[in-house]
Protein backbone atom coordinates (compact mmCIF):
# COMPACT_ATOMS: atom_id res chain seq x y z
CA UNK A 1 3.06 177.22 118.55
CA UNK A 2 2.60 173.75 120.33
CA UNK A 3 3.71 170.35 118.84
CA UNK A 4 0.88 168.54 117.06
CA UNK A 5 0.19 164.75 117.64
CA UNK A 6 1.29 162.90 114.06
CA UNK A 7 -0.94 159.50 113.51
CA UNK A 8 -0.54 157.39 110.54
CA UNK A 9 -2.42 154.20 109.72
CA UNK A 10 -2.21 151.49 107.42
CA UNK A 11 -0.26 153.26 105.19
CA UNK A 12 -0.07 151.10 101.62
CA UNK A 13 1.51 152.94 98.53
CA UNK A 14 2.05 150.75 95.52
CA UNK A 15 4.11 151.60 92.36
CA UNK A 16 3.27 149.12 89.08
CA UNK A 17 2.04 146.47 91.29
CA UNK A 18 5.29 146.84 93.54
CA UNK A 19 4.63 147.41 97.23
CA UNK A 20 6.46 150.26 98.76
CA UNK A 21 4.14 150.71 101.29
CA UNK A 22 2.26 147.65 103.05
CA UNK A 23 -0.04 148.53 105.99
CA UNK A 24 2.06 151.09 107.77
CA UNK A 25 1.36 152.38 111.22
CA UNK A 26 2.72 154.72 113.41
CA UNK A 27 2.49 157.60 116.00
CA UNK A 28 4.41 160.90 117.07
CA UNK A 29 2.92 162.74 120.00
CA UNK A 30 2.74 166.00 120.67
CA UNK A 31 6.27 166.91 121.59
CA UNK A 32 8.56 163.89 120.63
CA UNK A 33 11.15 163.80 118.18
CA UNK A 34 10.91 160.40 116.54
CA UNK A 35 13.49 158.66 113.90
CA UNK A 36 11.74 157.29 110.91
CA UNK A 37 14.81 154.55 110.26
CA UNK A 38 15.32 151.57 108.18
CA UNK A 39 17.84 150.06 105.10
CA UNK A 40 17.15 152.11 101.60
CA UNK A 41 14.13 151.29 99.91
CA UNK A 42 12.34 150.58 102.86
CA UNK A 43 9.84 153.41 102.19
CA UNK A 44 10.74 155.67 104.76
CA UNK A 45 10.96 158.65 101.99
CA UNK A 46 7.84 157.44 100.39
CA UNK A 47 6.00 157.21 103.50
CA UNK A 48 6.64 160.98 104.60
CA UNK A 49 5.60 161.75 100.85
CA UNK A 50 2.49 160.48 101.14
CA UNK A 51 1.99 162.23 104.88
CA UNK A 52 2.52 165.61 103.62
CA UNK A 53 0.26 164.83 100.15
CA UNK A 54 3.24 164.59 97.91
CA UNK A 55 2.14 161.47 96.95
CA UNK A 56 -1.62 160.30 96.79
CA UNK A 57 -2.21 157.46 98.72
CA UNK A 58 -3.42 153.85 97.63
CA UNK A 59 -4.53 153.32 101.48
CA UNK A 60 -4.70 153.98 105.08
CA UNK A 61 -4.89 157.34 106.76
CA UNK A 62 -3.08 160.26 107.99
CA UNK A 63 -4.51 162.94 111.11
CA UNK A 64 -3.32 165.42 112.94
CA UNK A 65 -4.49 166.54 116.46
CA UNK A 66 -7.38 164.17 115.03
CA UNK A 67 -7.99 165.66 111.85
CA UNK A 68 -8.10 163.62 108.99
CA UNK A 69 -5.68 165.29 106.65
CA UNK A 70 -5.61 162.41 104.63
CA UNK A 71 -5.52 163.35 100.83
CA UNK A 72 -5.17 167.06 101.55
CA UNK A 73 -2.30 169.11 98.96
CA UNK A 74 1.58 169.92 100.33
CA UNK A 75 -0.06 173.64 101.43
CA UNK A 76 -2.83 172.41 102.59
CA UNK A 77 -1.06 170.37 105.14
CA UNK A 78 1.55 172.82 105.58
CA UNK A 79 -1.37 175.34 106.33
CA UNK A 80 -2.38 173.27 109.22
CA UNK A 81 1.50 173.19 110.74
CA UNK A 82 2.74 169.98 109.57
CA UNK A 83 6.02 171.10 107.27
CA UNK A 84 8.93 169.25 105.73
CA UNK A 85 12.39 169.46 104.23
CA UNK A 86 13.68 167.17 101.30
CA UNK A 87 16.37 164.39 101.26
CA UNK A 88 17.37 166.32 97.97
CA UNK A 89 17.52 170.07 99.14
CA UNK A 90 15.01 172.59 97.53
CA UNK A 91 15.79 175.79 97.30
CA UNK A 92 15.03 178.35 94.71
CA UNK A 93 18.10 179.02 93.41
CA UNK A 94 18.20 182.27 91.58
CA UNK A 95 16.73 183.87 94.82
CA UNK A 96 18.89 185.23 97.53
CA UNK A 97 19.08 183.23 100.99
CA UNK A 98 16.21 186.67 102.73
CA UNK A 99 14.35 185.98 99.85
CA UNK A 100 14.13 182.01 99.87
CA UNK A 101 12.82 182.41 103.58
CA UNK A 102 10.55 185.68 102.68
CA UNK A 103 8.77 183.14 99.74
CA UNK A 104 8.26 180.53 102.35
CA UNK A 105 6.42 182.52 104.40
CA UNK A 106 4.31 183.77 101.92
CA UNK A 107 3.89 180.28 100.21
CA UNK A 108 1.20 179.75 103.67
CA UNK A 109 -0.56 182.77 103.02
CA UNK A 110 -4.35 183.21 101.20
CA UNK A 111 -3.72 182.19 97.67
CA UNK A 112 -5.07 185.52 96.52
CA UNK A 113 -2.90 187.41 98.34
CA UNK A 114 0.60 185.58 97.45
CA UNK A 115 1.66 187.28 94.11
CA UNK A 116 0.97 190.78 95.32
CA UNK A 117 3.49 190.29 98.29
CA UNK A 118 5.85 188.68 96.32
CA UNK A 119 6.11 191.44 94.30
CA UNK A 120 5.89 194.52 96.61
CA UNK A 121 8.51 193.34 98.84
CA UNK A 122 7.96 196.62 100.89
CA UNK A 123 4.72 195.83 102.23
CA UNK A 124 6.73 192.53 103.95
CA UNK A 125 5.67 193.28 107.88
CA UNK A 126 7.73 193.90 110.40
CA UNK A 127 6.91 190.74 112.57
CA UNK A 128 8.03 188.43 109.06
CA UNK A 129 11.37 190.86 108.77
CA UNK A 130 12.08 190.08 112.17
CA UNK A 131 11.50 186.73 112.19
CA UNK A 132 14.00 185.98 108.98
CA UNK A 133 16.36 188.28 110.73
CA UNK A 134 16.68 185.90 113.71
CA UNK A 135 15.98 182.76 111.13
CA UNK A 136 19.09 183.84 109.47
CA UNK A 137 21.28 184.11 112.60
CA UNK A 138 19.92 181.35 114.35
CA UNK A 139 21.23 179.32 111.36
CA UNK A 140 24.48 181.34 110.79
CA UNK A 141 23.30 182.27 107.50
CA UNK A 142 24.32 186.23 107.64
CA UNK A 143 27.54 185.98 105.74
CA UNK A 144 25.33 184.65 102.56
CA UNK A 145 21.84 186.26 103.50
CA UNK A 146 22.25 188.00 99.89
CA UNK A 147 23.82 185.97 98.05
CA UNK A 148 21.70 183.71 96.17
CA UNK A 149 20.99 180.10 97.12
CA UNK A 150 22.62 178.45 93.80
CA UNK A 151 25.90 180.26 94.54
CA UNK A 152 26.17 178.91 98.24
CA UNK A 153 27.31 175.62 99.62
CA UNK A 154 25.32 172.20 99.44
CA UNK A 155 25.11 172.46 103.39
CA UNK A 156 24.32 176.19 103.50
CA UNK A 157 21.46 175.17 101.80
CA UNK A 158 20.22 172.54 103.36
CA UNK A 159 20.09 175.46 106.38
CA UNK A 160 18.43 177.71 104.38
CA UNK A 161 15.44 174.68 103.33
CA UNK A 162 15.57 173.72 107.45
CA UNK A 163 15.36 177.82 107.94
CA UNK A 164 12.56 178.31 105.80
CA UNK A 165 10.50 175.41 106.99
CA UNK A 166 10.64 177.35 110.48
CA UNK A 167 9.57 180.73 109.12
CA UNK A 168 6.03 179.83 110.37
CA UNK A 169 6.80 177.61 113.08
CA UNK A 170 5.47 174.31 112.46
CA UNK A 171 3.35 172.00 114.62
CA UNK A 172 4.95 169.02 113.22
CA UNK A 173 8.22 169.09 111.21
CA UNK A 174 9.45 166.32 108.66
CA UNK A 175 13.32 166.40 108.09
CA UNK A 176 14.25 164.11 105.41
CA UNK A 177 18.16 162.98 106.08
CA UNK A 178 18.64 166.61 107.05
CA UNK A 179 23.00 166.21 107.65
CA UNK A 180 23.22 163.69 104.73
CA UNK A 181 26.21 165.15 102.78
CA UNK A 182 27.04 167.65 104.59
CA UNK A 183 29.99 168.99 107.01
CA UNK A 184 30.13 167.97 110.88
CA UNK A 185 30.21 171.59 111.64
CA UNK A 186 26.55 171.99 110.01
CA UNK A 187 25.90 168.47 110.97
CA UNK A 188 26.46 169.75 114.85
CA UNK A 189 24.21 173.15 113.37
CA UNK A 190 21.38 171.11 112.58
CA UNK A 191 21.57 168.65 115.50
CA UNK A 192 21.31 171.72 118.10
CA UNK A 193 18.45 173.53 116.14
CA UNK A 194 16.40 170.26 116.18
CA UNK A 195 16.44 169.83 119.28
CA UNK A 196 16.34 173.50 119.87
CA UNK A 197 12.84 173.79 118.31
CA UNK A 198 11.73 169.91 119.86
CA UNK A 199 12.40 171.90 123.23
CA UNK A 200 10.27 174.98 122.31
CA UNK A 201 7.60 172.74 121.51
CA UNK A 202 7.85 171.55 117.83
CA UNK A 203 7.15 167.94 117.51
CA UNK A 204 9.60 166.01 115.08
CA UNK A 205 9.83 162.96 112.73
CA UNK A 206 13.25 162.76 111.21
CA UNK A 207 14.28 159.98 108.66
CA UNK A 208 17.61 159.59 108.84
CA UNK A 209 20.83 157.43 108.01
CA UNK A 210 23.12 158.82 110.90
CA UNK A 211 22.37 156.11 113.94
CA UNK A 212 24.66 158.25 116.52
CA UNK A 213 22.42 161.53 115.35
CA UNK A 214 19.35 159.53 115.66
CA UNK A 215 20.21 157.48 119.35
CA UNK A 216 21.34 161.07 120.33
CA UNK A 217 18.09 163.14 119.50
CA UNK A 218 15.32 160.78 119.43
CA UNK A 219 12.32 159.35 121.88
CA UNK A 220 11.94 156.52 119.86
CA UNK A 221 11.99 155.12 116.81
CA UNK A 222 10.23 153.61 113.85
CA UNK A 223 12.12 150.80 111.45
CA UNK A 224 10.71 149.91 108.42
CA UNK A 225 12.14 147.26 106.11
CA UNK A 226 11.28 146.33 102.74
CA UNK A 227 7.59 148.87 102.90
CA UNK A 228 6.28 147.39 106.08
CA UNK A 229 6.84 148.24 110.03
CA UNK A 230 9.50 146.26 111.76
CA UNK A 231 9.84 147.48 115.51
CA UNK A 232 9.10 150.53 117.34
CA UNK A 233 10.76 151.84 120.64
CA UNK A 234 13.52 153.03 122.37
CA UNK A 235 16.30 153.66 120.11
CA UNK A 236 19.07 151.76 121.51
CA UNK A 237 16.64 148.67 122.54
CA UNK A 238 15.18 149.22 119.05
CA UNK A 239 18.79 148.86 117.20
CA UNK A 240 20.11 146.00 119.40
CA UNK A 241 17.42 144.22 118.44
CA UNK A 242 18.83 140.49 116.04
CA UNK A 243 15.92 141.36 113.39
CA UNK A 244 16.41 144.68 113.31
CA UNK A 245 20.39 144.24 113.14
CA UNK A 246 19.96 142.01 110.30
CA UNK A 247 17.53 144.49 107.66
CA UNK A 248 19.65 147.36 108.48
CA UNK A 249 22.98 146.69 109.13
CA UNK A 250 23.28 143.29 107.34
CA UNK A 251 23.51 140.68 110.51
């Protein structure tokens, strides 16, 4: 699957009267990987929320390739290739690290015909069976493919969220502060499959805290301070920048 073209306008999100969101703009095209960046509480995590329908929105709209997906429900947008992972990693944690990936795939499917292939796991196809299979060692998660995802490490399962949200590659994928917390080992892990699936095709917005990750891996960038856009560019130009210097690293 080809990257999708991300365009967001006039975002505005509002919470009691509070402004987290105040006419944000921005644009990913089809193939980048751009850093969503900025001090906490700037919104970045509220405005990938209200992207992927997480969050209704008070204003502005969202397309991709030029379709207004603006409003649309988390499956609905995930139907149309635009996926995410969480700054908090989900996982279902009773369920074994196969079976985690096996429900994301079949979280895209036909409503109707979810519950009867969760249930009858022998009538997964082959194509899905080999696609988790080379999911699982692509993310060097076959020493803990059956164990279940509560029982595993807090990195292993950010892997297994960043695995699943590949099952059915995406168009566009979301990463929320995908090494936040975790080991350089699966910080390196992550770093190469981002830009792993950025050079198959997958376009990428990433929010994250990690400036070397971000200079390293990224286009450009976005910074957002205090719910409204700050500067947008190259990411070293971007970060030298006095203004920029000053809402996210203090001056």
């Amino acid at each position: 699957m080809t990257g999708g073209e991300l365009a967001v306008h006039g975002l505005g999100k509002a919470y009691a009267g509070v402004r987290a969101l105040d006419d944000v703009s921005f644009a990913v095209a089809a193939g980048e990987i751009v850093g969503l960046i900025g001090p906490n509480g700037s919104g970045k995590t509220t405005a990938i929320d209200c992207v992927t329908g997480l969050q209704r929105l008070d204003a502005g709209t969202v397309h991709l390739d030029g379709r207004d997906i603006t409003g649309r429900r988390p499956d609905q947008v995930a139907h149309h290739g635009l996926v995410r992972t969480f700054q908090q990693v989900r996982t279902f944690e009773t369920l074994t690290v196969r079976h985690n990936l096996r429900v994301a795939a079949l979280g895209r499917r036909p409503r109707s015909r979810r519950l009867a292939d969760l249930v009858r796991p022998d009538r997964e196809p082959p194509a899905l069976r080999d696609r988790i299979d080379e999911l699982i060692e692509t993310f060097a998660l076959g020493p803990v493919a059956h164990q279940a995802a509560g029982e595993i490490s807090y990195g292993q399962r950010k892997l297994v969220e960043f695995a699943a949200a590949c099952v059915t590659p995406p168009r566009v994928l979301l990463l929320d502060e995908p090494v936040a917390a975790v080991n350089p080992s699966i910080g390196n892990l992550i770093r190469d499959r981002i830009r792993d699936l950025n050079a198959e095709g997958t376009t990428v917005l990433l929010v994250e805290h990690n400036i070397e990750l971000v200079v390293g891996l990224c286009h450009r960038v976005v910074v957002l301070n205090q719910g409204r856009t700050l500067a947008q560019g190259k990411p070293a130009e971007v970060i030298a920048r006095d203004d920029v210097q000053e809402a996210y690293f203090g001056g």
